[in-house]
N, C-alpha and C. Protein backbone atom coordinates (compact mmCIF):
# COMPACT_ATOMS: atom_id res chain seq x y z
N UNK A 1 -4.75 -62.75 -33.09
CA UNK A 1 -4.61 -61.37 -33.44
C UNK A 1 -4.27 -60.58 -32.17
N UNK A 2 -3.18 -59.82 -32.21
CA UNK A 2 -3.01 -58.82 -31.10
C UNK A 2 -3.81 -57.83 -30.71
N UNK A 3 -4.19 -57.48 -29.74
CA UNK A 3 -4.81 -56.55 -28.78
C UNK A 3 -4.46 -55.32 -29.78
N UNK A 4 -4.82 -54.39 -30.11
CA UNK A 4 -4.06 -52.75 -29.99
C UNK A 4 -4.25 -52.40 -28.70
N UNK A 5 -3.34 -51.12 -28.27
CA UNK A 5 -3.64 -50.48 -27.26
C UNK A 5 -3.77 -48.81 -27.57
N UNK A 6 -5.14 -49.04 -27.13
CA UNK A 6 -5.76 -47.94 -27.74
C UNK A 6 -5.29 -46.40 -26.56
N UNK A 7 -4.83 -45.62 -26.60
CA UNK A 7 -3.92 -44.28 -26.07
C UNK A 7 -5.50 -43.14 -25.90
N UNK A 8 -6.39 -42.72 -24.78
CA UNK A 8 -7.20 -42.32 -24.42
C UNK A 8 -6.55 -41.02 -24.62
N UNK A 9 -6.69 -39.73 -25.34
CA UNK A 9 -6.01 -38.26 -25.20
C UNK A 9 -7.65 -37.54 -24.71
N UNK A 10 -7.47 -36.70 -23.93
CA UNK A 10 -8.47 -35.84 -23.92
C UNK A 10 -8.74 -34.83 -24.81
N UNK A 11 -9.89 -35.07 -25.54
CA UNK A 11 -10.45 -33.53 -26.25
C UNK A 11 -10.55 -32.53 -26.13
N UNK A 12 -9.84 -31.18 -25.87
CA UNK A 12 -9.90 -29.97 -25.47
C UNK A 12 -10.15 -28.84 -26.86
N UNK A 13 -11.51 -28.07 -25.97
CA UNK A 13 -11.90 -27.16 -27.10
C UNK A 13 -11.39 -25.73 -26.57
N UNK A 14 -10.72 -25.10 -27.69
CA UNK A 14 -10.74 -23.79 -27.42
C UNK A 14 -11.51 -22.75 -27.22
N UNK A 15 -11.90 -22.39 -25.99
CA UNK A 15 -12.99 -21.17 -25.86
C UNK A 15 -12.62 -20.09 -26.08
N UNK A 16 -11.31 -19.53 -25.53
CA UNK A 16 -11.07 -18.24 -26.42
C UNK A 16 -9.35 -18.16 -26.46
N UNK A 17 -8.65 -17.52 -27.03
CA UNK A 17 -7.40 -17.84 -27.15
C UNK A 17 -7.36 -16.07 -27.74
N UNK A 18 -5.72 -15.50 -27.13
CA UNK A 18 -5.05 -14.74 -27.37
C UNK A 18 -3.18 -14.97 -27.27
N UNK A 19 -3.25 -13.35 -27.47
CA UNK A 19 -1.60 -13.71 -27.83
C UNK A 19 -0.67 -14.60 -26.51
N UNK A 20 -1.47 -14.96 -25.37
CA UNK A 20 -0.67 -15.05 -24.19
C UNK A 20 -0.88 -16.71 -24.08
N UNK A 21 -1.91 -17.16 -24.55
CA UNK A 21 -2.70 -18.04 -23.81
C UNK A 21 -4.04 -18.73 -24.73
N UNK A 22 -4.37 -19.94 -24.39
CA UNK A 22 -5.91 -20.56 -24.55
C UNK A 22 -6.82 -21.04 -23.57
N UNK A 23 -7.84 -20.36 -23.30
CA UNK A 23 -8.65 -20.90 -22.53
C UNK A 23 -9.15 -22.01 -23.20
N UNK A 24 -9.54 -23.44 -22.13
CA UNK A 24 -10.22 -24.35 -22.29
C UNK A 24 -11.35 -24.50 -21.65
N UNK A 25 -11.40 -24.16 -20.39
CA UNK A 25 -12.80 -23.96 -19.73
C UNK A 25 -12.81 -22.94 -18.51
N UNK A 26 -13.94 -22.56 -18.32
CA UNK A 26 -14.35 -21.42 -17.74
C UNK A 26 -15.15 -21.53 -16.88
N UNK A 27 -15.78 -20.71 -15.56
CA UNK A 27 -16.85 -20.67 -14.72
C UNK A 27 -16.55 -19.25 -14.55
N UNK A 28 -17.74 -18.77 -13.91
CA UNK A 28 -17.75 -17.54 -13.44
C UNK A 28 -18.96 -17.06 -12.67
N UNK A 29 -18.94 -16.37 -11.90
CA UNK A 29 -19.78 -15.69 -10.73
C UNK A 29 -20.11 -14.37 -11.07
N UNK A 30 -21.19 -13.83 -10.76
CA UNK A 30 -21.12 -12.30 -11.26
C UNK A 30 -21.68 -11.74 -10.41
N UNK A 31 -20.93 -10.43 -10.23
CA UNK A 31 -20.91 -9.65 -8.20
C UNK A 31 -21.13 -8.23 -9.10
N UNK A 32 -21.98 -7.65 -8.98
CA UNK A 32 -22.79 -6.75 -9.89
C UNK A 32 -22.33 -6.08 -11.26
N UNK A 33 -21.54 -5.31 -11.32
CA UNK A 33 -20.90 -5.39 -13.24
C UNK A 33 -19.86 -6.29 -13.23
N UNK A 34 -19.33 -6.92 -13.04
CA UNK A 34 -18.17 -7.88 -12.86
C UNK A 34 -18.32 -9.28 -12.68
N UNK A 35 -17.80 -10.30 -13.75
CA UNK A 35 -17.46 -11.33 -13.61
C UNK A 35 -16.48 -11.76 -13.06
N UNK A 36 -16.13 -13.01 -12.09
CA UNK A 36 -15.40 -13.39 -11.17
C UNK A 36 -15.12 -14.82 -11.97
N UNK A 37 -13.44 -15.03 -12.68
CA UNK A 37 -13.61 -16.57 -13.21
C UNK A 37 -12.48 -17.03 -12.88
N UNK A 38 -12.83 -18.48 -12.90
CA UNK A 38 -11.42 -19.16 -12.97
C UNK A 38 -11.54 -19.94 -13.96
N UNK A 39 -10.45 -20.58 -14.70
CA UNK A 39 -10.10 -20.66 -16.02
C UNK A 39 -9.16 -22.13 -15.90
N UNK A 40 -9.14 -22.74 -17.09
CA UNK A 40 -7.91 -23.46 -17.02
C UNK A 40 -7.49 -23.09 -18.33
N UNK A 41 -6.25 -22.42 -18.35
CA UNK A 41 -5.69 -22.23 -19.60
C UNK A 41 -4.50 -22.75 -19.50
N UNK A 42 -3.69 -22.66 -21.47
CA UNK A 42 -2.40 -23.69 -21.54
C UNK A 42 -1.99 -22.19 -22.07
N UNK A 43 -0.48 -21.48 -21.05
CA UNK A 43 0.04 -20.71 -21.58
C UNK A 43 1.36 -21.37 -22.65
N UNK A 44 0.60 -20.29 -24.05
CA UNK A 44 1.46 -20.71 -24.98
C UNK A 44 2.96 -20.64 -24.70
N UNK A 45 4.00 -19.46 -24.34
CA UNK A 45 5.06 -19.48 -23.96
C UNK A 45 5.65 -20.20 -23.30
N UNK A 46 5.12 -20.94 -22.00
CA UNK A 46 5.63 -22.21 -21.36
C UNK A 46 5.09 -23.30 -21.98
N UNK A 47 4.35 -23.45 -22.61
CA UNK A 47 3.53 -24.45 -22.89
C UNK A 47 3.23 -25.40 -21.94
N UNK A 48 2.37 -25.15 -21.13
CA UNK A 48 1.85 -25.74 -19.93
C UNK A 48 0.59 -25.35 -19.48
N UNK A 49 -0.16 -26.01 -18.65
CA UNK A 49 -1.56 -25.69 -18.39
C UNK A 49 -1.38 -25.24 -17.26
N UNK A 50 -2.15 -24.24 -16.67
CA UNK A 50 -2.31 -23.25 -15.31
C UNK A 50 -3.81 -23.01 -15.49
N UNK A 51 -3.89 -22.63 -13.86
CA UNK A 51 -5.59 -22.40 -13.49
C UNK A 51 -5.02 -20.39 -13.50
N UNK A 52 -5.94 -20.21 -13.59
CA UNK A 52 -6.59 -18.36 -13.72
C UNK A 52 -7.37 -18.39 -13.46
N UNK A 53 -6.86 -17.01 -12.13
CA UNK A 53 -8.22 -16.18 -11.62
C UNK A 53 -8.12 -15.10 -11.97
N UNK A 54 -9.69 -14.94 -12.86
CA UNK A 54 -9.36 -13.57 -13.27
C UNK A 54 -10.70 -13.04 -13.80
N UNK A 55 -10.46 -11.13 -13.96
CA UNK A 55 -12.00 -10.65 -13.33
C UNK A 55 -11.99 -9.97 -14.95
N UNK A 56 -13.42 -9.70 -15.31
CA UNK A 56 -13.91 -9.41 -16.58
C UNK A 56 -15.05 -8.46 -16.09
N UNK A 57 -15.50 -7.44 -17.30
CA UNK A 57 -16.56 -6.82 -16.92
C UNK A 57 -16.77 -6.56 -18.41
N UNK A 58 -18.14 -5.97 -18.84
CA UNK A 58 -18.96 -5.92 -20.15
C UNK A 58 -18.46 -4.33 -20.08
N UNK A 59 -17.48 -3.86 -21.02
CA UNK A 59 -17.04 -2.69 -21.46
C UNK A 59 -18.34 -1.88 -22.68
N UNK A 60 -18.10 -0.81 -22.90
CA UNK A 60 -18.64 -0.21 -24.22
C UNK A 60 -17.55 -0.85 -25.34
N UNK A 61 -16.43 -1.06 -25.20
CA UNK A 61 -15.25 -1.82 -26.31
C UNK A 61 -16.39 -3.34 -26.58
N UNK A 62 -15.80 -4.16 -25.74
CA UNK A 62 -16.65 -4.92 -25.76
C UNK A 62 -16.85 -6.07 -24.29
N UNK A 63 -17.84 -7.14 -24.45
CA UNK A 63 -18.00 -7.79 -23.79
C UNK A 63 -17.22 -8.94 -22.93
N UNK A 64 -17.93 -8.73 -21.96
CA UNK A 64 -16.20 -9.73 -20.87
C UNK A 64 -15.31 -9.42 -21.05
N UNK A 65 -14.60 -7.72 -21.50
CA UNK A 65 -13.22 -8.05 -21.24
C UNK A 65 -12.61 -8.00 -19.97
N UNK A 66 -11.26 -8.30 -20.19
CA UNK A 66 -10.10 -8.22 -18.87
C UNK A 66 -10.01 -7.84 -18.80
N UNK A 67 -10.18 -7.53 -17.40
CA UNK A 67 -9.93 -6.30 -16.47
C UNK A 67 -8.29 -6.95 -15.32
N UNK A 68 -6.94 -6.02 -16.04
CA UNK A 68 -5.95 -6.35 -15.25
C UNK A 68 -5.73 -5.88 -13.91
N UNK A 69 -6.41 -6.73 -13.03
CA UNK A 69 -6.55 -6.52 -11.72
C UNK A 69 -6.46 -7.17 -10.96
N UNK A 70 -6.59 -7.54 -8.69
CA UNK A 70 -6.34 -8.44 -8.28
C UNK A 70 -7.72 -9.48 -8.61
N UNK A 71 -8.42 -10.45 -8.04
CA UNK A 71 -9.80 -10.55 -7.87
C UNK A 71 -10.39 -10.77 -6.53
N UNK A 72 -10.88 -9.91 -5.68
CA UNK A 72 -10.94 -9.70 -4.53
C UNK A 72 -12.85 -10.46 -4.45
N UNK A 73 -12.86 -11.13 -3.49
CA UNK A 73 -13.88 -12.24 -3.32
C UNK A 73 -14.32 -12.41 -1.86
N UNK A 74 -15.46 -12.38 -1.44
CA UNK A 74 -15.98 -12.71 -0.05
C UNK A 74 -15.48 -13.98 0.30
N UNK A 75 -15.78 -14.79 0.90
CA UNK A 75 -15.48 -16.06 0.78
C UNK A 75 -16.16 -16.83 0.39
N UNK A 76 -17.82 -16.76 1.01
CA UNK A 76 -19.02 -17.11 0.31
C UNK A 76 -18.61 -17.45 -0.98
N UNK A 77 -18.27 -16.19 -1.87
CA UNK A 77 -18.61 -15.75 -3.43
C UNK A 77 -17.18 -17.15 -3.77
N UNK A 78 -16.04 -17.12 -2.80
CA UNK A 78 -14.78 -17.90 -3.50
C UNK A 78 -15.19 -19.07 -3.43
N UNK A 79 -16.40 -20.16 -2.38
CA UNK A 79 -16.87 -21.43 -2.06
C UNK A 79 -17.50 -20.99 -3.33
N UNK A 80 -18.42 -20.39 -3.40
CA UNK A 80 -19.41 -20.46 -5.19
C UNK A 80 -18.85 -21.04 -5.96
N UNK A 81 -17.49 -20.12 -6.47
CA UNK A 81 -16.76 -20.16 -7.53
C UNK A 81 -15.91 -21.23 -7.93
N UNK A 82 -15.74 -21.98 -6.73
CA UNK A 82 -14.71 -22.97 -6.69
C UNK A 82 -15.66 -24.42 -6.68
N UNK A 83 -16.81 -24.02 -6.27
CA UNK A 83 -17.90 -25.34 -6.31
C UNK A 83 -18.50 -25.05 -7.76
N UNK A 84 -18.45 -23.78 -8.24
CA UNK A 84 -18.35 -24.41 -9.87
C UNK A 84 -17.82 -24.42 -10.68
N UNK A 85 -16.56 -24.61 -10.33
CA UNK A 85 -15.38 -24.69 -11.42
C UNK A 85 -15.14 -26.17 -11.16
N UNK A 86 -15.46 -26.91 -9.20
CA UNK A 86 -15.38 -28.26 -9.69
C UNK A 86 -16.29 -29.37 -10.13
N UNK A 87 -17.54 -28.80 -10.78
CA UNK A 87 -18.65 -28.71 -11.20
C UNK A 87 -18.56 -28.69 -12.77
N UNK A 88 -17.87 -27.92 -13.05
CA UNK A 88 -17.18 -27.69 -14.72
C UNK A 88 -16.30 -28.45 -15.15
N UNK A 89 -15.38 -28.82 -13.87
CA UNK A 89 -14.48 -29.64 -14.74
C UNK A 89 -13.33 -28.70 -14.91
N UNK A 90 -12.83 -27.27 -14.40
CA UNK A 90 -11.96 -26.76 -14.26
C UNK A 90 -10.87 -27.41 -13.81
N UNK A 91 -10.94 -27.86 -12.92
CA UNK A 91 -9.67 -28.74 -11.96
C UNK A 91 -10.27 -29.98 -12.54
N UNK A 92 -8.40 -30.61 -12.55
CA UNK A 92 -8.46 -32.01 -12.46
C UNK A 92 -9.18 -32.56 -11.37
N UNK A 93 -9.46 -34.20 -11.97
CA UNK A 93 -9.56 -34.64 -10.97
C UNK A 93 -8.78 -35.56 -9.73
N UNK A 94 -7.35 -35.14 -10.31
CA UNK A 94 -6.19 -35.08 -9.08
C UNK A 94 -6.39 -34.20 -8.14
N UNK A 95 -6.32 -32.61 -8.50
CA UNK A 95 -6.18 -31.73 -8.38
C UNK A 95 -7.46 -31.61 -7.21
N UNK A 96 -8.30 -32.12 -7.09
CA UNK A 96 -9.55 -32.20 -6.64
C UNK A 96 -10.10 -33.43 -5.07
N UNK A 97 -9.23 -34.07 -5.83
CA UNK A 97 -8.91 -35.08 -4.69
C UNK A 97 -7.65 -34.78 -3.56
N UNK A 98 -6.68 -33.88 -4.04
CA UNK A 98 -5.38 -33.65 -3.45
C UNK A 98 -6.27 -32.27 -2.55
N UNK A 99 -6.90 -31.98 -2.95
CA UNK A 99 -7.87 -30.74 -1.89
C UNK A 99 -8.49 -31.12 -1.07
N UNK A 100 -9.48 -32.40 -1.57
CA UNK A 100 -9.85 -33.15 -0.34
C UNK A 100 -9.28 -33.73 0.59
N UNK A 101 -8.23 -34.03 0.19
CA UNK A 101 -6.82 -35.12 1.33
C UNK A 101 -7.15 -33.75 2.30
N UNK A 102 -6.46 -32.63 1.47
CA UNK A 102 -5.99 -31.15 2.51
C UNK A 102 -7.01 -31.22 3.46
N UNK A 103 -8.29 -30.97 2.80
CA UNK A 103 -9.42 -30.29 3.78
C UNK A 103 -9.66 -31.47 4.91
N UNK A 104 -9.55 -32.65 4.40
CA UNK A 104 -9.90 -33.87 5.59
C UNK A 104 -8.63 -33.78 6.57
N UNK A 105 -7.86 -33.02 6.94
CA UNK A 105 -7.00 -33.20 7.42
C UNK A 105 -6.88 -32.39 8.53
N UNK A 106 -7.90 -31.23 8.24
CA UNK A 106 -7.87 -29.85 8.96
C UNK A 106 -8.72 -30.42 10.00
């Protein structure tokens, strides 16, 4: 009897999705009314996956929204954010290793 070869796809859940985009996963830091996140979303129009940084705050409209702005970060607060996004599972783990090559290099 032949082998199958079984095709491993990753499971991705939608956390929130609008007209632009789906988030799949999220982290975030919070620097007094303001959330600080990075994201991995698949923008629908290209259809491709990209990382987002991007800042949210708890409106009277409603909660976490986007706030279209830069996201301005201590550095401290950007090591946080980036140690838990690779903690989350935000970044590949190419993506993660190709940072380490960088940083071992410096």
């Amino acid at each position: 009897m032949a082998k199958q070869n079984k095709e491993t796809t990753e499971e991705r859940k939608i956390v929130k999705e609008t007209k632009y985009c789906e988030v799949f996963k999220a982290v975030s830091i919070i620097d007094d009314d303001y959330y600080s996140s990075i994201e991995k979303i698949k923008v629908k129009s290209k259809n491709r996956d990209e990382i987002r940084f991007a800042l949210y705050k708890d409106t009277f409209k409603m909660e976490r929204q986007f706030i279209p702005r830069s996201l301005d970060l201590t550095e401290k607060q950007l090591l946080e954010l980036f140690g838990k996004a690779i903690e989350g599972k935000v970044f590949s783990e190419e993506f993660v290793n190709l940072l380490r090559e960088k940083l071992n290099k410096t």
